[in-house]
N, C-alpha and C. Protein backbone atom coordinates (compact mmCIF):
# COMPACT_ATOMS: atom_id res chain seq x y z
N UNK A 1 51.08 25.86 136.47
CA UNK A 1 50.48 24.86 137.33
C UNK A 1 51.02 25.02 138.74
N UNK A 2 50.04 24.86 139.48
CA UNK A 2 50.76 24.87 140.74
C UNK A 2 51.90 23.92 141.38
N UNK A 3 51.95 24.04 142.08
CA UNK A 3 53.67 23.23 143.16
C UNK A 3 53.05 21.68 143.37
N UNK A 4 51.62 21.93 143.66
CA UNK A 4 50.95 20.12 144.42
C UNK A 4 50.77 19.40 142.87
N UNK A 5 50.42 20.25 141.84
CA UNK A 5 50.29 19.49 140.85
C UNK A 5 51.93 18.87 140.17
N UNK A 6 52.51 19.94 140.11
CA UNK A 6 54.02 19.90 139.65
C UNK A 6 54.49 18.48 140.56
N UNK A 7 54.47 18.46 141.35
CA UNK A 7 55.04 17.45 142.58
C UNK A 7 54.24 16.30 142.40
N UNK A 8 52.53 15.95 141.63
CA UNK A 8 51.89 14.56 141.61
C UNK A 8 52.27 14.41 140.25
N UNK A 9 52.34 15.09 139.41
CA UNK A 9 53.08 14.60 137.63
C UNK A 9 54.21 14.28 137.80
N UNK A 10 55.28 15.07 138.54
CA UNK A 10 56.51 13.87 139.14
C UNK A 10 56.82 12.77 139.84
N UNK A 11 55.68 12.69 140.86
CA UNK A 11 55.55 11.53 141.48
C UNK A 11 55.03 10.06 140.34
N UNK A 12 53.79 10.78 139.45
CA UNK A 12 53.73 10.11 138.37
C UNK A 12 54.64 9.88 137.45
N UNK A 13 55.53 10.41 136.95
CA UNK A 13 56.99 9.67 136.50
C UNK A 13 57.56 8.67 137.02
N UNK A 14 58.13 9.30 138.26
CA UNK A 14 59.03 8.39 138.75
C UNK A 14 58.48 6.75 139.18
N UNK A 15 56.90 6.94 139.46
CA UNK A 15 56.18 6.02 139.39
C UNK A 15 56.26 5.33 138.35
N UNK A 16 56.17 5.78 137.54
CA UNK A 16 56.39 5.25 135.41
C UNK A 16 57.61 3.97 135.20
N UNK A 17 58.43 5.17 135.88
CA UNK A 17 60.30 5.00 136.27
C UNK A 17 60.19 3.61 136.72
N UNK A 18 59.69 3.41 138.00
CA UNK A 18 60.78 2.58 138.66
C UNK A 18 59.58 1.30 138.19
N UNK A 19 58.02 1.50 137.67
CA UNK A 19 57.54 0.36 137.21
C UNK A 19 58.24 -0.44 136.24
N UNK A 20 58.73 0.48 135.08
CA UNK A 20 59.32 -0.16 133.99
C UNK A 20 60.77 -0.73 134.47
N UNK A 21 61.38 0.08 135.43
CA UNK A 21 62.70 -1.32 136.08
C UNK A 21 62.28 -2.33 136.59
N UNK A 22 60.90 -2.50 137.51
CA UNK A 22 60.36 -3.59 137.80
C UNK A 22 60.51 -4.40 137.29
N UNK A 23 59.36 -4.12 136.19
CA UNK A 23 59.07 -4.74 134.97
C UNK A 23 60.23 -5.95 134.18
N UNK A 24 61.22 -4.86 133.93
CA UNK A 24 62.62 -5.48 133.30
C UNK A 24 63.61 -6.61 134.28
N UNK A 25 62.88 -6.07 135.43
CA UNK A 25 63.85 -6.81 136.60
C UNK A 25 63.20 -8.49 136.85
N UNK A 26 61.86 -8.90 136.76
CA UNK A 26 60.88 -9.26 137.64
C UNK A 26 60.77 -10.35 136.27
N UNK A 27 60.50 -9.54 135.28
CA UNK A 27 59.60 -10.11 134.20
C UNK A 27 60.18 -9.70 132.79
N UNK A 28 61.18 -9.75 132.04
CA UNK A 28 62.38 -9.56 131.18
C UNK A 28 61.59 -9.55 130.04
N UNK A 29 60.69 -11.13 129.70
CA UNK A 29 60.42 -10.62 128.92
C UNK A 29 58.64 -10.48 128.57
N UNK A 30 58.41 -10.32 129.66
CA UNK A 30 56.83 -9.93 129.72
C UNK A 30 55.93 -11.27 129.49
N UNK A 31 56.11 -12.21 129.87
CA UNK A 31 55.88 -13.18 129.65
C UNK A 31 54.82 -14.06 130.78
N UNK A 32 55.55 -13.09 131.99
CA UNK A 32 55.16 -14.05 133.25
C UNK A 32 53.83 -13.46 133.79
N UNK A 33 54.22 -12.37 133.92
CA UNK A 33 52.91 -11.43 134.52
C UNK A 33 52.70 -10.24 133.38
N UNK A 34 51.81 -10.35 132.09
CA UNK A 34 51.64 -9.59 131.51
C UNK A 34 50.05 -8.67 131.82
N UNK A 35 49.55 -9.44 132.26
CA UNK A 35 48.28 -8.60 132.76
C UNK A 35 48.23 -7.53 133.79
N UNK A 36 49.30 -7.38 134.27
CA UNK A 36 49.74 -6.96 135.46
C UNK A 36 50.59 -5.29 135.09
N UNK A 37 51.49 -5.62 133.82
CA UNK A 37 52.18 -4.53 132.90
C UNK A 37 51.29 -3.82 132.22
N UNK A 38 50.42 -4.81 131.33
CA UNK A 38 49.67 -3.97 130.68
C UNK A 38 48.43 -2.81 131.21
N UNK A 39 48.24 -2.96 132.64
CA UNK A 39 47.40 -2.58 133.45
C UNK A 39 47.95 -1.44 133.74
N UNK A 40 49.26 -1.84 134.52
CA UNK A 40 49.97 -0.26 134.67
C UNK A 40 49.90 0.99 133.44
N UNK A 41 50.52 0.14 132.60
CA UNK A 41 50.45 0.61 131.22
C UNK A 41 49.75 1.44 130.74
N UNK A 42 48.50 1.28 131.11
CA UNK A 42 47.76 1.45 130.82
C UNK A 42 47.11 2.89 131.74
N UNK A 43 47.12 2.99 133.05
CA UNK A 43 46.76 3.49 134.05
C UNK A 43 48.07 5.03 133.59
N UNK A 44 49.42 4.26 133.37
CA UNK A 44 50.54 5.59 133.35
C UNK A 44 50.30 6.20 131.60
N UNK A 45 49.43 5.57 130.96
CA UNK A 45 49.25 6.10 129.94
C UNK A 45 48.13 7.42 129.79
N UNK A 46 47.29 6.55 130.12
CA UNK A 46 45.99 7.40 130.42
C UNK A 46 46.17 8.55 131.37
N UNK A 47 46.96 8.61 132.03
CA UNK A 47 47.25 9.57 132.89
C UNK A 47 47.82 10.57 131.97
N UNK A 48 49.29 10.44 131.58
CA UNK A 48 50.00 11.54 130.96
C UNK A 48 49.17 11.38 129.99
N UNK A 49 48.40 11.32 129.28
CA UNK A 49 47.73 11.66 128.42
C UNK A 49 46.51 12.59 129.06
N UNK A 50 45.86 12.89 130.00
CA UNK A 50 45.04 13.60 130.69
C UNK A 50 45.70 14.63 131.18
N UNK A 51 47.08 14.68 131.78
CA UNK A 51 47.45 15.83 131.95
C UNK A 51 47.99 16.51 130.83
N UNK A 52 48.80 16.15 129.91
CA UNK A 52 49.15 16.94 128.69
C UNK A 52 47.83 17.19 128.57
N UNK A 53 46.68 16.96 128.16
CA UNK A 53 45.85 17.89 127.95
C UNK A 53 45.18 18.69 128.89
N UNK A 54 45.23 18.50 129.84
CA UNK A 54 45.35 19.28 130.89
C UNK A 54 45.89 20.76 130.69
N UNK A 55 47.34 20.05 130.88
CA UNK A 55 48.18 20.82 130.37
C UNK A 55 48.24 22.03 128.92
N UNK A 56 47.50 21.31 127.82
CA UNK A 56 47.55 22.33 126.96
C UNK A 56 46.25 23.41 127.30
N UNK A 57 45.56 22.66 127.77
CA UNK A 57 44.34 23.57 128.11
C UNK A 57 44.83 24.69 129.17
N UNK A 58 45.85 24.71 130.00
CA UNK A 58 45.89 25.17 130.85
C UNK A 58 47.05 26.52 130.07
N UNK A 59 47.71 26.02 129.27
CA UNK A 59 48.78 27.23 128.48
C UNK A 59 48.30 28.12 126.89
N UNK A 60 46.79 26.98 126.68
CA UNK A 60 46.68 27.43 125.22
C UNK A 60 47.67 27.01 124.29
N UNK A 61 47.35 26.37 123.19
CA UNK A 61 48.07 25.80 121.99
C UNK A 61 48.98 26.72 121.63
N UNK A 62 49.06 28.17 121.60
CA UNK A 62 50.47 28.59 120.98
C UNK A 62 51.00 28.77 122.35
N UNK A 63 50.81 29.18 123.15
CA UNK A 63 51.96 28.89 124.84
C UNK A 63 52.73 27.70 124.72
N UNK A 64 51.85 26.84 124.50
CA UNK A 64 52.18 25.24 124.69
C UNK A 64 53.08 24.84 123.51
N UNK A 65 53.01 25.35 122.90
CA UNK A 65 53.70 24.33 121.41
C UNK A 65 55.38 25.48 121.29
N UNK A 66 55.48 26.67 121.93
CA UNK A 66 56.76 27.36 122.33
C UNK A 66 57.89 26.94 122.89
N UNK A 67 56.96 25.86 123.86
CA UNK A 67 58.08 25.44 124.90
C UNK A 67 58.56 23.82 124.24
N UNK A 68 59.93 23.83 123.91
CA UNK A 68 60.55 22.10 123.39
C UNK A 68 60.11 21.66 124.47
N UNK A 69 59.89 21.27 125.97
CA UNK A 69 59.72 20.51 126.45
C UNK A 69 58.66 20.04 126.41
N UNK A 70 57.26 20.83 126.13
CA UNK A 70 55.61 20.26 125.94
C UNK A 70 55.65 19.71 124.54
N UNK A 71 56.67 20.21 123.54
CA UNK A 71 56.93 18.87 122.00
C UNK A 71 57.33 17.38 122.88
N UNK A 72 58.26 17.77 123.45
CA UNK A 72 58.67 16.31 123.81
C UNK A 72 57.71 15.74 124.80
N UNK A 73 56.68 16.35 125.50
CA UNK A 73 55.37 15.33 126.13
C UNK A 73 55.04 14.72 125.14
N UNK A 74 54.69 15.70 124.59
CA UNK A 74 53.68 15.49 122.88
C UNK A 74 53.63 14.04 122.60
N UNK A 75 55.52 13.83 122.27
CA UNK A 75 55.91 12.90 121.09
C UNK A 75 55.81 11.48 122.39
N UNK A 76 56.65 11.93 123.60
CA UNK A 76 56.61 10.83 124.23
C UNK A 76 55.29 9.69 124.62
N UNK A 77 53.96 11.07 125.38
CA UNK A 77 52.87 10.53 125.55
C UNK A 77 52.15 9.58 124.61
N UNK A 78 52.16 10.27 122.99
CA UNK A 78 51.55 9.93 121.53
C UNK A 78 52.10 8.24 121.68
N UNK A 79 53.46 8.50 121.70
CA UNK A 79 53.99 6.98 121.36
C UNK A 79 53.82 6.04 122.25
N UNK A 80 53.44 6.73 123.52
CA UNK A 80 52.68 5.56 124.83
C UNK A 80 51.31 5.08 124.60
N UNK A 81 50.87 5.91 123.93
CA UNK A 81 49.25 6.04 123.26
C UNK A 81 49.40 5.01 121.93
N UNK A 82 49.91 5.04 121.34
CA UNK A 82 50.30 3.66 120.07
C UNK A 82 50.88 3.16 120.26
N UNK A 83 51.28 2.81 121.00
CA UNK A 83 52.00 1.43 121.98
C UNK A 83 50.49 0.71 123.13
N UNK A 84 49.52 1.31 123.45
CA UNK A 84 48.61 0.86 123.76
C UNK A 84 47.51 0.54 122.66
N UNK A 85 47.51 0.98 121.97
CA UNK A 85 46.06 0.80 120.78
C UNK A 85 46.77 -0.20 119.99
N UNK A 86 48.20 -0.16 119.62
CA UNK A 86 48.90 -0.98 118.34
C UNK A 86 49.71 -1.79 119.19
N UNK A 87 49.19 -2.94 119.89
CA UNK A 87 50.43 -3.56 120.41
C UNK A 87 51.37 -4.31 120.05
N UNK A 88 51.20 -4.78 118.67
CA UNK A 88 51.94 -5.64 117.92
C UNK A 88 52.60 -4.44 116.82
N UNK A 89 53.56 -3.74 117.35
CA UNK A 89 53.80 -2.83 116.31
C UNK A 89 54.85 -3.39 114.74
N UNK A 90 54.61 -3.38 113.93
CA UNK A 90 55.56 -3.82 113.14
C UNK A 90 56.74 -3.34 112.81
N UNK A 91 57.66 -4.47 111.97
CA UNK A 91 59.39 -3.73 112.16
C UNK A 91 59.83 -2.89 112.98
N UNK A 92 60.28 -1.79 112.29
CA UNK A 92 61.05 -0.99 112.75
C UNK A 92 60.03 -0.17 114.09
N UNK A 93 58.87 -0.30 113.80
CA UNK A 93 58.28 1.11 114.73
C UNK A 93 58.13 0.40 115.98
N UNK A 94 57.98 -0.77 116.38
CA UNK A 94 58.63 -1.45 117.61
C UNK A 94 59.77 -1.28 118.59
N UNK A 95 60.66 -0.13 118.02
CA UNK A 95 61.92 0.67 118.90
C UNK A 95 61.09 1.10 119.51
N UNK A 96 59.64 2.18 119.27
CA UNK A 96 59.38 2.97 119.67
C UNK A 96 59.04 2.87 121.16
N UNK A 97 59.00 1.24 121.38
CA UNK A 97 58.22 1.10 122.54
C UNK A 97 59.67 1.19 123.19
N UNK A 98 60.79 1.23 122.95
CA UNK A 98 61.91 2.01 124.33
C UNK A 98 61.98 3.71 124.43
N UNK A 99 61.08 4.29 123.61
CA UNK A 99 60.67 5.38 124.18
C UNK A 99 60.03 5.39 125.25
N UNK A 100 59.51 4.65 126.11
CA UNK A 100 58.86 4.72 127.01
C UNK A 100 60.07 5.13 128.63
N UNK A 101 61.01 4.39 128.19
CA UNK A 101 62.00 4.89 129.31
C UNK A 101 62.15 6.66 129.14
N UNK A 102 62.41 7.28 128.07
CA UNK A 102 62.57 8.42 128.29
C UNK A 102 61.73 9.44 128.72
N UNK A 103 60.70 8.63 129.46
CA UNK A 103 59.38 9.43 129.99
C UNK A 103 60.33 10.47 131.11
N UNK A 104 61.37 9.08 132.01
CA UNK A 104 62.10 9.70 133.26
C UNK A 104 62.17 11.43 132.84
N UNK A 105 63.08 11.32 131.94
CA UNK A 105 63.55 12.87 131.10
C UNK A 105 62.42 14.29 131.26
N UNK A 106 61.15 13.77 131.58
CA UNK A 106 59.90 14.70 131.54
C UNK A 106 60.07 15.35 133.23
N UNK A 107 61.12 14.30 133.89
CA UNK A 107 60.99 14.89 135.47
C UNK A 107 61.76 16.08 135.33
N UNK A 108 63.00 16.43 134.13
CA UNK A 108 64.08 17.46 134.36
C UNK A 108 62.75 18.68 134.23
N UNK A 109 61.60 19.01 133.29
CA UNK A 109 60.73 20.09 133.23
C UNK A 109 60.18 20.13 134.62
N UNK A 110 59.94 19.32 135.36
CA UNK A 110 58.80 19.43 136.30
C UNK A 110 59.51 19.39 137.55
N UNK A 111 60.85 19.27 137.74
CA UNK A 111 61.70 19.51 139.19
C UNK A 111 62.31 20.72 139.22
N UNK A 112 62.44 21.64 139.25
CA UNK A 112 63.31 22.59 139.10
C UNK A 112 64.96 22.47 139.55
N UNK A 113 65.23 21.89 140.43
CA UNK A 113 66.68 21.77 140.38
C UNK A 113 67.19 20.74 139.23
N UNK A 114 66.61 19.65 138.85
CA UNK A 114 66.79 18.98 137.87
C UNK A 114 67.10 20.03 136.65
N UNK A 115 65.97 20.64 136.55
CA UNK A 115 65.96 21.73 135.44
C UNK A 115 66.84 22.52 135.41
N UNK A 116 67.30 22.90 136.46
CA UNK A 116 68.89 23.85 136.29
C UNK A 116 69.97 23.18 136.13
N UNK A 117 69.82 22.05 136.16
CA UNK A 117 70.89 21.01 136.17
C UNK A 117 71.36 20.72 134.53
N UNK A 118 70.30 20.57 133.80
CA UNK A 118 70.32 20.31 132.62
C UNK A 118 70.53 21.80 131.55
N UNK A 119 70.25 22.62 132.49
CA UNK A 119 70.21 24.32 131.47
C UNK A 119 72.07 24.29 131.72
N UNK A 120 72.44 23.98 133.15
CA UNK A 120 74.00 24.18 133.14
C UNK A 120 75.01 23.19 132.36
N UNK A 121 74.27 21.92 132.11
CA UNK A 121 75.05 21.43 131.60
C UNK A 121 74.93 21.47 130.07
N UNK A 122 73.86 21.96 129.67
CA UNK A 122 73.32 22.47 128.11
C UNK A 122 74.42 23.54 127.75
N UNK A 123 74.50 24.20 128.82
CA UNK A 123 75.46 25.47 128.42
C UNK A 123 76.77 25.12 128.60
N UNK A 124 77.54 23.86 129.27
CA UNK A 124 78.47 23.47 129.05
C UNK A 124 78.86 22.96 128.49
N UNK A 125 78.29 22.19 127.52
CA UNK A 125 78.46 21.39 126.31
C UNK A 125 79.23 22.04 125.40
N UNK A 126 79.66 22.99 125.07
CA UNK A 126 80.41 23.81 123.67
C UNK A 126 81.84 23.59 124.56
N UNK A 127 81.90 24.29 125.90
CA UNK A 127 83.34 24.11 126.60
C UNK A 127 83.86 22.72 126.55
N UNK A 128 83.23 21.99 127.24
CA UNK A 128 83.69 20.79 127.09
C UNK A 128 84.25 19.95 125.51
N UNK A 129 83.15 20.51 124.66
CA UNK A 129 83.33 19.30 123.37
C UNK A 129 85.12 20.35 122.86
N UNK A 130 85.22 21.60 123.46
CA UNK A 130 86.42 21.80 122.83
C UNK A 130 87.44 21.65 123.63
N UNK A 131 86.95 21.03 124.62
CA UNK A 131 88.74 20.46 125.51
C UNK A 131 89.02 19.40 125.08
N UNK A 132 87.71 18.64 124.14
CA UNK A 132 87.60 17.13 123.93
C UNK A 132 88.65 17.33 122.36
N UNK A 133 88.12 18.37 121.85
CA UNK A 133 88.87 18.61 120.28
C UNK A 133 90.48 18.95 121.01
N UNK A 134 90.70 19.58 121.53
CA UNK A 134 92.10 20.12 122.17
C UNK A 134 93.12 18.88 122.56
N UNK A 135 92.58 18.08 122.94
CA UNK A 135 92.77 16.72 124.01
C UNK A 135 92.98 15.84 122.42
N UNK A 136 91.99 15.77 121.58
CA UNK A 136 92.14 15.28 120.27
C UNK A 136 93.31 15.18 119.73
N UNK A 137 93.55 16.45 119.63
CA UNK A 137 94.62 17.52 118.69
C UNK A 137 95.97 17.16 119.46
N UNK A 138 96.17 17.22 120.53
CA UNK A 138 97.09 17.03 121.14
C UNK A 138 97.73 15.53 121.35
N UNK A 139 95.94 14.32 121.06
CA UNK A 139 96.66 12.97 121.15
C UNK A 139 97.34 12.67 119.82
N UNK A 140 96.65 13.29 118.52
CA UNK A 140 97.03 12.92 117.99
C UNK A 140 98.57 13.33 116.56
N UNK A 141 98.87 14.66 117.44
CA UNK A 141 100.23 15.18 117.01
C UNK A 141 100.96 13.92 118.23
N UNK A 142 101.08 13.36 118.93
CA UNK A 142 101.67 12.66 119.58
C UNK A 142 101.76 11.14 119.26
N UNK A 143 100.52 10.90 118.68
CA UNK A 143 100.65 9.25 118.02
C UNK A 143 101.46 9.95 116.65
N UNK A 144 101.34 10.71 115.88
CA UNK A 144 102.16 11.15 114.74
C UNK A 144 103.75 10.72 114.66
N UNK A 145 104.08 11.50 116.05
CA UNK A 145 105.77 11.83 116.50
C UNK A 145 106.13 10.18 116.84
């Protein structure tokens, strides 16, 4: 995809983003101005749902289904999509609707410095978790003594 598109699907995130802090900030518990949420809702739904397919059209289904990050549109968009058709979701599948914050997470694919940000710290994760075991090891020969 090109750079202008890359740059309006992020702008559409962060748009996503800072509605749903609104949202939480303004109106806690959706109570006051719900016609107003569900509208957005609705508008940021329909959207990432037009570009993921966009999107798959544009990579072809086995391109597209290679990359973990177009799974995780997949799952995120789907569950914005039954969170609009099912609004009364029952029990447990009612978490699902705080999937909607982790839309932000779709900006690390579509920024590129974001994206290197997360490949470096992906690859730092093994160093770190063993200074954390080391640091472990060391507190706890010391609570021992």
């Amino acid at each position: 995809m090109g750079i202008r598109v890359q740059l309006s699907v992020a702008a559409l995130i962060a748009g996503n983003f800072i509605m749903n802090v609104v949202e939480k900030w303004i109106d806690p518990d959706g109570d006051t101005y719900p016609d107003i949420w569900v509208g957005f809702d609705i508008f940021f739904n329909v959207s990432f749902a037009v570009e993921l397919l966009w999107n798959m059209y544009s990579f072809w289904l086995r391109r597209f289904w290679k990359s973990a990050w177009n799974v995780f549109d997949v799952i995120v968009v789907t569950i914005g999509l039954m969170n609009l058709v099912l609004s009364d979701l029952p029990g447990p599948l009612s978490l699902l609707r705080m999937m909607r914050a982790f839309r932000v997470f779709r900006l690390f694919k579509r920024v590129e410095s974001l994206h290197k940000i997360m490949k470096s710290l992906s690859k730092a994760i093994p160093g770190v978790a063993n200074a954390f075991l080391i640091l472990l090891l060391v507190m706890s020969i010391y609570a021992i003594l």
